[in-house]
Protein backbone atom coordinates (compact mmCIF):
# COMPACT_ATOMS: atom_id res chain seq x y z
CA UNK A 1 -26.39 8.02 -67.04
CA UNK A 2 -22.80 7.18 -67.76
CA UNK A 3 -21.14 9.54 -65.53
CA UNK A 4 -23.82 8.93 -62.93
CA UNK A 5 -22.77 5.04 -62.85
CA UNK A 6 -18.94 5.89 -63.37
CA UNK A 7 -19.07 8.13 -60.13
CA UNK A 8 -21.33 5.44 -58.65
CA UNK A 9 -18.73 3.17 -59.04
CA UNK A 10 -16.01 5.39 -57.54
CA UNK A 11 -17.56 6.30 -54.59
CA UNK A 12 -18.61 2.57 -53.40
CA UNK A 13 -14.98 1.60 -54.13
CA UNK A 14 -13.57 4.60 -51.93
CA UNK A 15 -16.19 3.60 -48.74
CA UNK A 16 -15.26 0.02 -49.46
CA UNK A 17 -11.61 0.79 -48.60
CA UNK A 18 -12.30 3.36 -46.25
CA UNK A 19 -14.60 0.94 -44.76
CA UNK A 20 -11.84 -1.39 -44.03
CA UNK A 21 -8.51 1.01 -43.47
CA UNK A 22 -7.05 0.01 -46.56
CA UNK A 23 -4.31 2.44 -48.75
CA UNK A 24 -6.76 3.83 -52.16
CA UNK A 25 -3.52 4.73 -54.26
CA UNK A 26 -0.53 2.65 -54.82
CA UNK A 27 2.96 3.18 -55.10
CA UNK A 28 2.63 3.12 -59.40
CA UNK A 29 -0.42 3.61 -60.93
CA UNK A 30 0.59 3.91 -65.03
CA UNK A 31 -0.85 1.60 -67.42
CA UNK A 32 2.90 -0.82 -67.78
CA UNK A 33 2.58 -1.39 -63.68
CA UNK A 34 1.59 -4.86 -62.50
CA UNK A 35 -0.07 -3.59 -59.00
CA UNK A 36 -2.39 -0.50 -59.53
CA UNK A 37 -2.87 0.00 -55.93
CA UNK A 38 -5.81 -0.95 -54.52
CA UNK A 39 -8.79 1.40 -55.50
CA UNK A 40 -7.72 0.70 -59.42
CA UNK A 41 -7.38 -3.17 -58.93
CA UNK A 42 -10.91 -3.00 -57.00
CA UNK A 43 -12.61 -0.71 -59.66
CA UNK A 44 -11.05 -3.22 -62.49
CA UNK A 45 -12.27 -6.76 -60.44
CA UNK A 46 -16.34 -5.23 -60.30
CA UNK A 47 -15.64 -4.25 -64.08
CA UNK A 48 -14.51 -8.08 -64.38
CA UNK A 49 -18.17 -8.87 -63.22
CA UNK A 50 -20.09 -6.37 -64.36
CA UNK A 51 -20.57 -5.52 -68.22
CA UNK A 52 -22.33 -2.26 -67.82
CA UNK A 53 -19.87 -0.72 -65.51
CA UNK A 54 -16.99 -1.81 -67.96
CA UNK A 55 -18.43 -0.50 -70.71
CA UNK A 56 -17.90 3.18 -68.47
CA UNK A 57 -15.27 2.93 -66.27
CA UNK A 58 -11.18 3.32 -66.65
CA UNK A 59 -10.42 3.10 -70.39
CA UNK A 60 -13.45 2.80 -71.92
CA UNK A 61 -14.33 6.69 -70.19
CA UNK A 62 -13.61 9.97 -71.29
CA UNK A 63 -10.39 11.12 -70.93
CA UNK A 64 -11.81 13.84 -69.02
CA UNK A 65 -14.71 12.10 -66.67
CA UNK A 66 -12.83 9.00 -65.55
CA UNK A 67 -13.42 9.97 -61.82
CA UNK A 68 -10.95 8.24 -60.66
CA UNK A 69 -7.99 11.09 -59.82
CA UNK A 70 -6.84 11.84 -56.28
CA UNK A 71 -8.84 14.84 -56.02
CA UNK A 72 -11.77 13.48 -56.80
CA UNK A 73 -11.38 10.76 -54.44
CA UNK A 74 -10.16 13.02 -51.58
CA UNK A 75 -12.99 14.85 -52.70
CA UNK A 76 -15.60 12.26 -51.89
CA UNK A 77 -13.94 11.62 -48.61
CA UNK A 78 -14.27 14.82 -47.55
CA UNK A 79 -18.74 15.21 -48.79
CA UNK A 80 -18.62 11.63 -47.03
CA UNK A 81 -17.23 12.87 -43.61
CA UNK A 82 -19.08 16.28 -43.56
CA UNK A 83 -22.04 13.55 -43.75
CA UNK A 84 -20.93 11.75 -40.54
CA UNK A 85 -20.16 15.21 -38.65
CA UNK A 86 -23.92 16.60 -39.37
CA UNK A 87 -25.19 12.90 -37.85
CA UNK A 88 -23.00 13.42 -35.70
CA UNK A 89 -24.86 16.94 -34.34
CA UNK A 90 -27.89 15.57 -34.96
CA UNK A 91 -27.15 12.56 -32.79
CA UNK A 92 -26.24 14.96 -30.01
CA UNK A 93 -28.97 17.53 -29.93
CA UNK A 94 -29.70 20.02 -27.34
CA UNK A 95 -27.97 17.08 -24.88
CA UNK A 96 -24.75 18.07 -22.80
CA UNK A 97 -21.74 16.20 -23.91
CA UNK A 98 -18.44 15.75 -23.14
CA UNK A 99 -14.95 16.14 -24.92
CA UNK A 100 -12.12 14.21 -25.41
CA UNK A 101 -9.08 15.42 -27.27
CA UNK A 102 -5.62 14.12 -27.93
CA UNK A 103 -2.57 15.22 -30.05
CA UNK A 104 -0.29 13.73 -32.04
CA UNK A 105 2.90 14.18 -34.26
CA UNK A 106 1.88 12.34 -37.88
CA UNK A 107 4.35 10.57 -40.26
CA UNK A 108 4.82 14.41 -41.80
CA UNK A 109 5.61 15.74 -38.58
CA UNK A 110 3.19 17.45 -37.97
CA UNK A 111 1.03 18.14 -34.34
CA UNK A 112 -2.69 16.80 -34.97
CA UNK A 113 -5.38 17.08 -32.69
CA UNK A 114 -8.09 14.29 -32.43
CA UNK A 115 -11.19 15.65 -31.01
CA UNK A 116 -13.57 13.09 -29.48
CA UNK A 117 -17.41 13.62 -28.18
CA UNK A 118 -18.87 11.34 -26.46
CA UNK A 119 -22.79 11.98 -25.14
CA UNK A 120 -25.92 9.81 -24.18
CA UNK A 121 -27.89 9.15 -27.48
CA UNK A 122 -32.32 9.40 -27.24
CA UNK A 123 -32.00 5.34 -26.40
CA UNK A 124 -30.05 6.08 -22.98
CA UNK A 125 -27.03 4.50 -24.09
CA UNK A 126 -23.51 6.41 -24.25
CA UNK A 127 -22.31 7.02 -27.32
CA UNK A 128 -18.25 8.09 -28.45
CA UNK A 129 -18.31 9.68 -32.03
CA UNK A 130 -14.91 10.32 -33.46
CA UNK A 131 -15.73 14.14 -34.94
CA UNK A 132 -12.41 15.20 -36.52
CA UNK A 133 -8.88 15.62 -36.98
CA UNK A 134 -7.80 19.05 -36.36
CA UNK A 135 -3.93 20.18 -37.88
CA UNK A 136 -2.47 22.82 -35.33
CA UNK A 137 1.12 24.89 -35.27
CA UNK A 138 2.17 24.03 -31.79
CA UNK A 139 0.78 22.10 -28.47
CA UNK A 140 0.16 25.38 -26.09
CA UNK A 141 -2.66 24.82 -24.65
CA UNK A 142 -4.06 28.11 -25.71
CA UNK A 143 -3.75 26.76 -29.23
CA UNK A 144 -5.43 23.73 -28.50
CA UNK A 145 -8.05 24.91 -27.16
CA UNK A 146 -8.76 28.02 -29.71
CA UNK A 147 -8.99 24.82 -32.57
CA UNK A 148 -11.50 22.98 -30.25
CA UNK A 149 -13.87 25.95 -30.06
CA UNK A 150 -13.40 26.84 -33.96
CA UNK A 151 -14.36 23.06 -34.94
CA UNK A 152 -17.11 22.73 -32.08
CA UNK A 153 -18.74 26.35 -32.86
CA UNK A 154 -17.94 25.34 -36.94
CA UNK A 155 -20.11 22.35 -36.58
CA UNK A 156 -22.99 23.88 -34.51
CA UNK A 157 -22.22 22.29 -30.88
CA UNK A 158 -23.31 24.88 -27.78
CA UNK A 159 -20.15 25.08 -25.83
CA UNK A 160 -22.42 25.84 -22.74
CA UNK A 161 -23.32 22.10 -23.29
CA UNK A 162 -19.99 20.81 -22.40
CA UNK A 163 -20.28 18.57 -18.97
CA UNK A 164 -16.71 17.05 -19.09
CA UNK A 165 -13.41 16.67 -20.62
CA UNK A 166 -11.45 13.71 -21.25
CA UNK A 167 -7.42 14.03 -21.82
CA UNK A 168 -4.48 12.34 -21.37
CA UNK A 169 -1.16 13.58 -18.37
CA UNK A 170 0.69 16.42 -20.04
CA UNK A 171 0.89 18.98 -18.00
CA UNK A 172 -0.23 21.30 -21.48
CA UNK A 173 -3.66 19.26 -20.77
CA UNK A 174 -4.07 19.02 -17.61
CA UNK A 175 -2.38 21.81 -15.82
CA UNK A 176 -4.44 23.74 -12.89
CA UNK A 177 -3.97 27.30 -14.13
CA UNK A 178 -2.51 27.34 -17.89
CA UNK A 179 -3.78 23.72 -19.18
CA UNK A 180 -6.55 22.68 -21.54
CA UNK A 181 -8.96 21.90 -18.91
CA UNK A 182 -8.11 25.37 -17.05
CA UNK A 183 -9.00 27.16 -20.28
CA UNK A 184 -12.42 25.22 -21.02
CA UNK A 185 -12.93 25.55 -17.12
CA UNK A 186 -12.80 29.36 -17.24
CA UNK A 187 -16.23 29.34 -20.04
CA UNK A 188 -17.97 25.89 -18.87
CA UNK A 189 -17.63 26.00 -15.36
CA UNK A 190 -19.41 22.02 -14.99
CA UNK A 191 -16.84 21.27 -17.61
CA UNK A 192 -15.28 18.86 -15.08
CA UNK A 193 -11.68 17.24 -16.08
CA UNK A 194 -11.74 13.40 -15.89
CA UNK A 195 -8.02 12.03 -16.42
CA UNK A 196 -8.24 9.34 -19.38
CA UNK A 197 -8.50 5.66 -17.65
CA UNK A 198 -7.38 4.07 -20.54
CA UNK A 199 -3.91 5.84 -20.93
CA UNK A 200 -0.70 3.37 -19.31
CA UNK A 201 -0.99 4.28 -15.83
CA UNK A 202 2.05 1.76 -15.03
CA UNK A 203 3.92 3.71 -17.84
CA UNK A 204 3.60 6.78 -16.22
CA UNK A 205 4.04 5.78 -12.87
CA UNK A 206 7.46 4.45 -14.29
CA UNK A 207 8.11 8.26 -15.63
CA UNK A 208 7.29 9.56 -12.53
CA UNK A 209 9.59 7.11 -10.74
CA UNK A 210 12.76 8.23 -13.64
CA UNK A 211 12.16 11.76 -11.84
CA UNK A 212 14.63 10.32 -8.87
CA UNK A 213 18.06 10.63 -11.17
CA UNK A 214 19.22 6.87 -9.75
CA UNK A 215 15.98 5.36 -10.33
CA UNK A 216 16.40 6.99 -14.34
CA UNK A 217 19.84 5.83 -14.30
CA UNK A 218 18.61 2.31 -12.87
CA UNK A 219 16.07 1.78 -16.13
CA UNK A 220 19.21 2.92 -18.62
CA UNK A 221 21.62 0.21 -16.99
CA UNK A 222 18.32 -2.64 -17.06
CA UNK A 223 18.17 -2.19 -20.71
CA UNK A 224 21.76 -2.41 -21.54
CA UNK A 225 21.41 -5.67 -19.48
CA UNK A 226 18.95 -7.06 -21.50
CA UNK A 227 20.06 -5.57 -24.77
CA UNK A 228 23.93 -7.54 -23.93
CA UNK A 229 22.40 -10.75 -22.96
CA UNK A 230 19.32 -10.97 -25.70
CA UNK A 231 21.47 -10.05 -28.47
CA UNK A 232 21.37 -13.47 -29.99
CA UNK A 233 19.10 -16.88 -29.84
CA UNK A 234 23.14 -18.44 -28.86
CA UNK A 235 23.33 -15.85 -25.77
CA UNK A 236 19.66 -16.54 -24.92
CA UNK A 237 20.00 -20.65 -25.07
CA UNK A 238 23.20 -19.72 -22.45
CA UNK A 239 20.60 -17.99 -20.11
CA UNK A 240 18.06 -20.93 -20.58
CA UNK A 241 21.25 -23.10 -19.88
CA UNK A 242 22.85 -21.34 -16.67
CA UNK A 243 19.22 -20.81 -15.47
CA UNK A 244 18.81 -24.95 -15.92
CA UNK A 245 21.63 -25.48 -14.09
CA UNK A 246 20.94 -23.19 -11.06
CA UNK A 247 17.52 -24.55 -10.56
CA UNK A 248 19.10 -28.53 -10.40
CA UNK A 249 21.33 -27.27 -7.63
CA UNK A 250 18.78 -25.63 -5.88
CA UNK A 251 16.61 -29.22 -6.23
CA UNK A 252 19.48 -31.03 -5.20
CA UNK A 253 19.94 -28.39 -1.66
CA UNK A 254 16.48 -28.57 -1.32
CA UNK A 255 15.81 -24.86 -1.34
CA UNK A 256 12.90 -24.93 -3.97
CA UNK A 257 9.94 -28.15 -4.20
CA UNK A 258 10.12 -29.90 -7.65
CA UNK A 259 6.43 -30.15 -9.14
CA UNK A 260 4.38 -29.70 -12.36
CA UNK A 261 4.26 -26.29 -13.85
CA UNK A 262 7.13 -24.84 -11.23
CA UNK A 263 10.64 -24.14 -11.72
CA UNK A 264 10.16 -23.20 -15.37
CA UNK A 265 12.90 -21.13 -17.03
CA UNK A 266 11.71 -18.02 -18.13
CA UNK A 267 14.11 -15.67 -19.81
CA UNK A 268 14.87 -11.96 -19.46
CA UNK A 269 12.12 -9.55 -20.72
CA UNK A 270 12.19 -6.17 -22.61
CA UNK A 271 10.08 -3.12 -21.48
CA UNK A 272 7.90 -1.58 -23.67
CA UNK A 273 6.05 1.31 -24.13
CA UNK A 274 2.94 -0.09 -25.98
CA UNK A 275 2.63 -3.23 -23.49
CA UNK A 276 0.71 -2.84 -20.34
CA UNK A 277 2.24 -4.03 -17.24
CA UNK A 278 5.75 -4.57 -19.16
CA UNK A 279 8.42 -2.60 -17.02
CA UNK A 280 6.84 -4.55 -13.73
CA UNK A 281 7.17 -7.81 -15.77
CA UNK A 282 10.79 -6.90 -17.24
CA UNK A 283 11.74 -6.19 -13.66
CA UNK A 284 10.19 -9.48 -12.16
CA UNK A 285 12.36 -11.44 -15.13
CA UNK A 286 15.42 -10.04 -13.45
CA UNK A 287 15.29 -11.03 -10.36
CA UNK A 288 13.94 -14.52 -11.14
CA UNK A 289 17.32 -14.45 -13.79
CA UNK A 290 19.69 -12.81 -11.76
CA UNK A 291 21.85 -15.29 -11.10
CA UNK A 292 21.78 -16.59 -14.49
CA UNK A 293 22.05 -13.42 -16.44
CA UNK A 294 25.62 -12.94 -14.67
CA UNK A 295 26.52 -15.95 -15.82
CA UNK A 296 26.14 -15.23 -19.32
CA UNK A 297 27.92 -11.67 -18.74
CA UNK A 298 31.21 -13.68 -17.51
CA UNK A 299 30.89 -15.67 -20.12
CA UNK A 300 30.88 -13.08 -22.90
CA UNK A 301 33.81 -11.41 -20.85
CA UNK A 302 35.70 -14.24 -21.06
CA UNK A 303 35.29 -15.41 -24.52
CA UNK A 304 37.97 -13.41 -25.90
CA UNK A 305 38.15 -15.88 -29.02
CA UNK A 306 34.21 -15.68 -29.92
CA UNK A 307 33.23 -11.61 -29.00
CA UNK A 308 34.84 -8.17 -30.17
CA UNK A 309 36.27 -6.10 -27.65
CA UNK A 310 33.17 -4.09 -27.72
CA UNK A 311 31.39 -6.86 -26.85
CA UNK A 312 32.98 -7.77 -23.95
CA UNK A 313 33.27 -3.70 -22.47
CA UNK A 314 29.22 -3.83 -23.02
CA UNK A 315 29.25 -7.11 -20.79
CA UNK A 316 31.75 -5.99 -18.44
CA UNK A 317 29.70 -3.03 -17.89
CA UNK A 318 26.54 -4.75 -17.26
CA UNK A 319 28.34 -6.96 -15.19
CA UNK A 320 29.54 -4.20 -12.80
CA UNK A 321 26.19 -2.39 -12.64
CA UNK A 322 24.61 -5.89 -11.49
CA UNK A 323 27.46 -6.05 -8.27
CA UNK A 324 26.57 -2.66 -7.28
CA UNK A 325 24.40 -2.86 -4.08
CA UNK A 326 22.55 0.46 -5.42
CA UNK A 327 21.50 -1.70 -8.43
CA UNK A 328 19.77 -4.55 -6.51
CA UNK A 329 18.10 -1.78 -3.90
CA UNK A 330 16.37 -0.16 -6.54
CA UNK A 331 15.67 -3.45 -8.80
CA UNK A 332 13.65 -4.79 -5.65
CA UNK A 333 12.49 -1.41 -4.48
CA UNK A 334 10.48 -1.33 -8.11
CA UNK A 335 9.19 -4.65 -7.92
CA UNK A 336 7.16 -3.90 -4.67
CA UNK A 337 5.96 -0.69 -5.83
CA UNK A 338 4.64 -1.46 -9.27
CA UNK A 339 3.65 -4.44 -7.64
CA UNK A 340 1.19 -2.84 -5.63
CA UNK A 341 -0.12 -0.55 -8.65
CA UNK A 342 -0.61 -3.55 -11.00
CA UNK A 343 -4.08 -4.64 -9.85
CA UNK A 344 -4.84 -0.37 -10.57
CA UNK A 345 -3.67 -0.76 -13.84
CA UNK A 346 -4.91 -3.76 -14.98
CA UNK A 347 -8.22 -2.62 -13.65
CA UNK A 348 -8.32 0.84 -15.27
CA UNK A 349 -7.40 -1.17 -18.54
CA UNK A 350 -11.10 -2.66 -18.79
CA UNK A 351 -13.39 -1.92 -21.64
CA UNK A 352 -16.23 -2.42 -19.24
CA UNK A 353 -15.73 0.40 -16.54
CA UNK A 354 -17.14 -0.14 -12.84
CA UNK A 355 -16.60 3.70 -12.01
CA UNK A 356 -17.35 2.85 -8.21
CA UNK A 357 -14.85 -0.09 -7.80
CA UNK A 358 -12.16 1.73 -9.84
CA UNK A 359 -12.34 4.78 -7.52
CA UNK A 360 -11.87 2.44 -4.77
CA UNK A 361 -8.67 0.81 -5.72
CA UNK A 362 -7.43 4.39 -6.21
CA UNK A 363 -7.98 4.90 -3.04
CA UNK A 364 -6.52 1.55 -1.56
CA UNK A 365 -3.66 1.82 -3.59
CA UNK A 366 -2.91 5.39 -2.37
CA UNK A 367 -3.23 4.12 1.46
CA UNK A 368 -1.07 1.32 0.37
CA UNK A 369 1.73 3.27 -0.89
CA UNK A 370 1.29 5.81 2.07
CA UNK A 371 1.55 2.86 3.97
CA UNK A 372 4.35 1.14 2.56
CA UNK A 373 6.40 4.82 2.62
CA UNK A 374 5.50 5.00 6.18
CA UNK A 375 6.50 1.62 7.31
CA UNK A 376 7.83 -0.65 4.29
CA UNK A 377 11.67 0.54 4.78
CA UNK A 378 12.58 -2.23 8.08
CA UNK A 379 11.05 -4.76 5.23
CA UNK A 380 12.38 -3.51 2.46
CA UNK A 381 16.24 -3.43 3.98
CA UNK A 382 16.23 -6.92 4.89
CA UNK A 383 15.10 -8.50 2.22
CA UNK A 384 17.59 -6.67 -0.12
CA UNK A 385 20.18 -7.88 2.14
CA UNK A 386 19.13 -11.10 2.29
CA UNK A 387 19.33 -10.80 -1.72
CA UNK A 388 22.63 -9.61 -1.94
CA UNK A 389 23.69 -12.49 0.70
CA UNK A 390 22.27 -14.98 -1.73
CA UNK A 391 24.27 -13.34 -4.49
CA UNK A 392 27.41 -12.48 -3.44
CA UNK A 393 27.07 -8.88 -3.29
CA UNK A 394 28.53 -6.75 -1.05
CA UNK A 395 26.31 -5.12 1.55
CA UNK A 396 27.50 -1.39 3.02
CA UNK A 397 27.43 0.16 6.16
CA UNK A 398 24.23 1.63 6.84
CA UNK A 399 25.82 3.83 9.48
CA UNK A 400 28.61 4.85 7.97
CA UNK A 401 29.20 8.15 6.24
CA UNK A 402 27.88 8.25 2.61
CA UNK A 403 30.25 8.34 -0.34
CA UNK A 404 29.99 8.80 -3.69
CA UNK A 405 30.61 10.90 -7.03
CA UNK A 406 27.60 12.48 -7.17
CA UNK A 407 27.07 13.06 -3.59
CA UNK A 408 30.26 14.83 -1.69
CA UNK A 409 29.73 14.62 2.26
CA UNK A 410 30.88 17.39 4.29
CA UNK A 411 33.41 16.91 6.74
CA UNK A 412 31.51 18.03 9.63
CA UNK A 413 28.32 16.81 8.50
CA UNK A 414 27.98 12.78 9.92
CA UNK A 415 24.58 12.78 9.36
CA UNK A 416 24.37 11.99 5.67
CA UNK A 417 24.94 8.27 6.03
CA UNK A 418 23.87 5.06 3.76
CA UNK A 419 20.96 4.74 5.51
CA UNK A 420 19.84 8.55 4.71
CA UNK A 421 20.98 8.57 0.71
CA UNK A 422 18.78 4.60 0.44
CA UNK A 423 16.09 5.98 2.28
CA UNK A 424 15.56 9.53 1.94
CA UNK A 425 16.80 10.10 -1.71
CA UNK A 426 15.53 6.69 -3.09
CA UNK A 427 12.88 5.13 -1.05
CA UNK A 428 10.88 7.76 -0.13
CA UNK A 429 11.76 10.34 -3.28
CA UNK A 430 10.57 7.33 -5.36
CA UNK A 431 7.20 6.82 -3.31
CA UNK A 432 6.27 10.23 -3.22
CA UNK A 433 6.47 10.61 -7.02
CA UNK A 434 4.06 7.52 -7.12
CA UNK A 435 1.72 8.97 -4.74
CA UNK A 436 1.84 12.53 -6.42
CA UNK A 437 0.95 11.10 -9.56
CA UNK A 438 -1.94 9.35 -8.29
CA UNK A 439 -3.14 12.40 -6.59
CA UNK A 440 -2.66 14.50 -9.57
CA UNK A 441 -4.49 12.04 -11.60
CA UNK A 442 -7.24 11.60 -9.14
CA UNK A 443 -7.48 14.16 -6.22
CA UNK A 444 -10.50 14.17 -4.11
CA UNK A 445 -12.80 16.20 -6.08
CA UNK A 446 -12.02 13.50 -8.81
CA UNK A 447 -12.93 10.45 -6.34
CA UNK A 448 -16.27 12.06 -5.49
CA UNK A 449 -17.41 13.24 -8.39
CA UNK A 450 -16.96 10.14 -10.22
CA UNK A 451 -18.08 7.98 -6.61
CA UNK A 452 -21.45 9.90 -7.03
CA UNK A 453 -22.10 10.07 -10.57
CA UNK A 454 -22.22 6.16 -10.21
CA UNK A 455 -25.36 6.29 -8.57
CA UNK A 456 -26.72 6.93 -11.88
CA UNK A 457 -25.81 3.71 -13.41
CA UNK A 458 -26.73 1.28 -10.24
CA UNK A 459 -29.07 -0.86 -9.95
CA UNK A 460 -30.65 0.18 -6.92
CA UNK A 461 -30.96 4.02 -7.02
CA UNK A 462 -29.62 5.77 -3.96
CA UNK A 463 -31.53 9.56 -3.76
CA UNK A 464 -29.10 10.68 -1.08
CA UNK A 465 -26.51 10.71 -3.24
CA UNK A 466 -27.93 12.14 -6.73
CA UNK A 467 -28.97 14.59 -4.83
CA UNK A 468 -26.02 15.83 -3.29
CA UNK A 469 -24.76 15.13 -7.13
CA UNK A 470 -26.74 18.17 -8.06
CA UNK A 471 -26.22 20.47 -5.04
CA UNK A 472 -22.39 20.06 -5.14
CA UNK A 473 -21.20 19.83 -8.36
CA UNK A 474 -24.11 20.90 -10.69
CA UNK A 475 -26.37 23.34 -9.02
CA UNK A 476 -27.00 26.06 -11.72
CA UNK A 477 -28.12 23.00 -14.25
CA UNK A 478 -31.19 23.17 -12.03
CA UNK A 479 -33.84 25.60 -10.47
CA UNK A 480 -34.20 25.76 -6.99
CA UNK A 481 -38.09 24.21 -7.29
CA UNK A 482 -36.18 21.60 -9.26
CA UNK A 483 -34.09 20.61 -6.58
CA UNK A 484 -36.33 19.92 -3.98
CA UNK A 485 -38.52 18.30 -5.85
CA UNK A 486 -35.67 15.65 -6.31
């Protein structure tokens, strides 16, 4: 009865902490340390208000049946979890199901593969049960997918079941002949590959964009901008203070309408990886601080008393990237792209999922950035010069030959002007690699499948189109009798 009440204890105090994602050891655990960690402190607080269990537990057990060493904790872990995976199965049945798998270096270094089923439970309502985390020796997708079957077939799932799969970009996942999905494809031919909403669209529409080597080279000189002029809260109270004193002159010319809640001064934003929306925001903070961010890069340059001559070549550099015309075409040439992708993102972002409107504004954003390639350039053009006007900055010669030390022009070759190298090699390179992403991410097929399936989940049930559901994309699930009959 002892060891049944010391084990007791233990395993309550492990799902406890489990329970709520804490740490069970600490960094000391020996009988001189102040801070046991966190599943010895626990276990020693219910002994503080229990007598029975102190009477059993820690020093008052066996030397040899304390049940409180790492093993036998990762041991309980382990009975606990195989307890969750055989729910799991039974939650899912004979019903088809869908998987969704991501990888993952861990703090060892180490690739680890999440696998993720999700299925519709006996209630009707869709369920997404975390079922493991798999260890593997590299990400080829012929390894990945040799650990999904081994766990799936391990834990009693029929393959054959498998309706969808859920993964993120890489081309490792996702590739047409050599990915993940190809692979699963090849045995579960309804196995259809969904790409993941929730993964940072805007993020990799950015990547996609850093394909076109100025565009790359643009996002590299942005953050040494940033980095130079946010170094300190004295360098940021100079933007705050330049950016002051450009919006009284502007008052004062009239050019901008004084009024509550306008006019506010802002201040220069950094990108991040984790933060949806943030390059398009980090971007927009630029050009609403252009002016103002210069300021504070003369000023460092000319504070030889104050700033180390590192300092200053940082500025100077900064400085000299913002005068460049190529700069300020690609600084607004980003702002109207992601600007047209934001209400996408943002709307792929939602927890609550309207599968039919989503697959919409894939489609009107493709048609808008078709569009905008076919006809935005006139638009585009004059309002950078009109921005470079405002600021100073000297505009080329769209006709003239193009020059540069990355580009050499022949001599016989007129042809290769300004106008070519901004709109060829930027403006249009940088809209196709939006446009190619979204069609990679959702091609027809994609659009349709999903566009139908919705008809599942309306309120007013359309036949037409459930129908055509099962004659197009899932016809073997069903017997010919079966099919009329619907």
């Amino acid at each position: 009865m002892k060891n049944r009440l010391r084990l007791k204890t233990t395993v309550d105090v492990v799902r406890w902490l489990t329970y709520q994602a804490c740490a069970l050891r600490g960094h000391d655990e020996s009988a001189s340390s102040k801070n046991l960690g966190n599943f010895l402190e626990l276990l020693t607080l219910l002994a503080s208000y229990n007598d029975e269990v102190s009477k059993v537990i820690l020093e008052n057990a066996p030397y040899n049946a304390k049940y409180t060493s790492v093993d036998i904790q990762k041991e309980i872990l382990s009975i606990i979890a195989n307890k969750i995976r055989k729910h799991i199965r039974s939650e899912v049945g004979d019903s088809a199901f869908c998987v969704m798998v991501d990888e993952s270096r861990d703090e060892s270094k180490k690739e680890q593969m999440a696998i993720v089923v999700r299925f519709v439970d006996e209630e009707g309502m869709i369920q997404e049960r975390f079922l493991d985390l798999v260890h593997v020796r590299d990400t080829l997708s012929a390894t990945l997918k040799t650990s999904l079957w081994k766990q799936l077939l391990h834990y009693q799932f029929d393959v054959s079941k498998i309706r969808g799969q859920g993964y993120v970009g890489a081309s490792n996942m996702r590739g047409k002949w050599n990915g993940l999905q190809a692979l699963v494809l090849e045995e579960c031919p309804y196995a259809y590959y969904i790409h993941c909403f929730a993964h940072r669209l805007q993020l990799a529409l950015v990547c996609a964009s850093r394909e076109v080597i100025p565009v790359h080279q643009f996002f590299t000189y942005f953050v040494d901008i940033v980095n130079v002029v946010c170094a300190s809260s004295k360098r940021h109270d100079e933007l705050q203070k330049a950016k002051a004193s450009e919006v009284e002159k502007l008052l004062e010319l009239g050019e901008i309408n004084s009024g509550k809640g306008q006019n506010q001064l802002g201040t220069l934003r950094r990108a991040g990886d984790t933060r949806w929306g943030s390059h398009y925001n980090s971007v927009c903070s630029l050009i609403k601080m252009f002016d103002a961010t210069r300021v504070v890069l003369a000023g460092i340059i000319d504070d030889v008393a104050h700033t180390t001559f590192a300092q200053r070549g940082d500025a100077k550099g900064a400085w000299r990237n913002m005068q460049s015309f190529e700069f300020v075409f690609i600084l607004n040439l980003i702002e109207k792209v992601m600007g047209k992708t934001k209400i996408l993102t943002q709307a792929l972002q939602r927890k609550s999922q309207d599968i039919l409107n989503a697959m919409e504004l894939v489609s009107a954003t493709k048609i808008t950035l078709n569009n905008y390639r076919n006809d935005g350039w006139d638009s585009l053009i004059k309002e950078v010069t009109l921005f470079c006007n405002k600021h100073l900055i000297e505009v080329p010669d769209m006709k003239a030959p193009f020059t540069s030390t990355r580009y050499r022009a022949c001599k016989n070759d007129l042809q290769f002007t300004f106008e070519y190298y901004y709109r060829v090699d930027l403006f249009t390179s940088t809209l196709d690699k939006q446009i190619h992403e979204l069609n990679s991410r959702f091609n027809e097929r994609t659009i349709e499948l999903l566009s139908l399936s919705s008809s599942l989940v309306s309120k007013v049930i359309n036949v037409d189109q459930i129908s055509l559901l099962v004659e197009k994309f899932y016809h073997e699930d069903f017997t010919d009798k079966e099919i009329t009959g619907l």
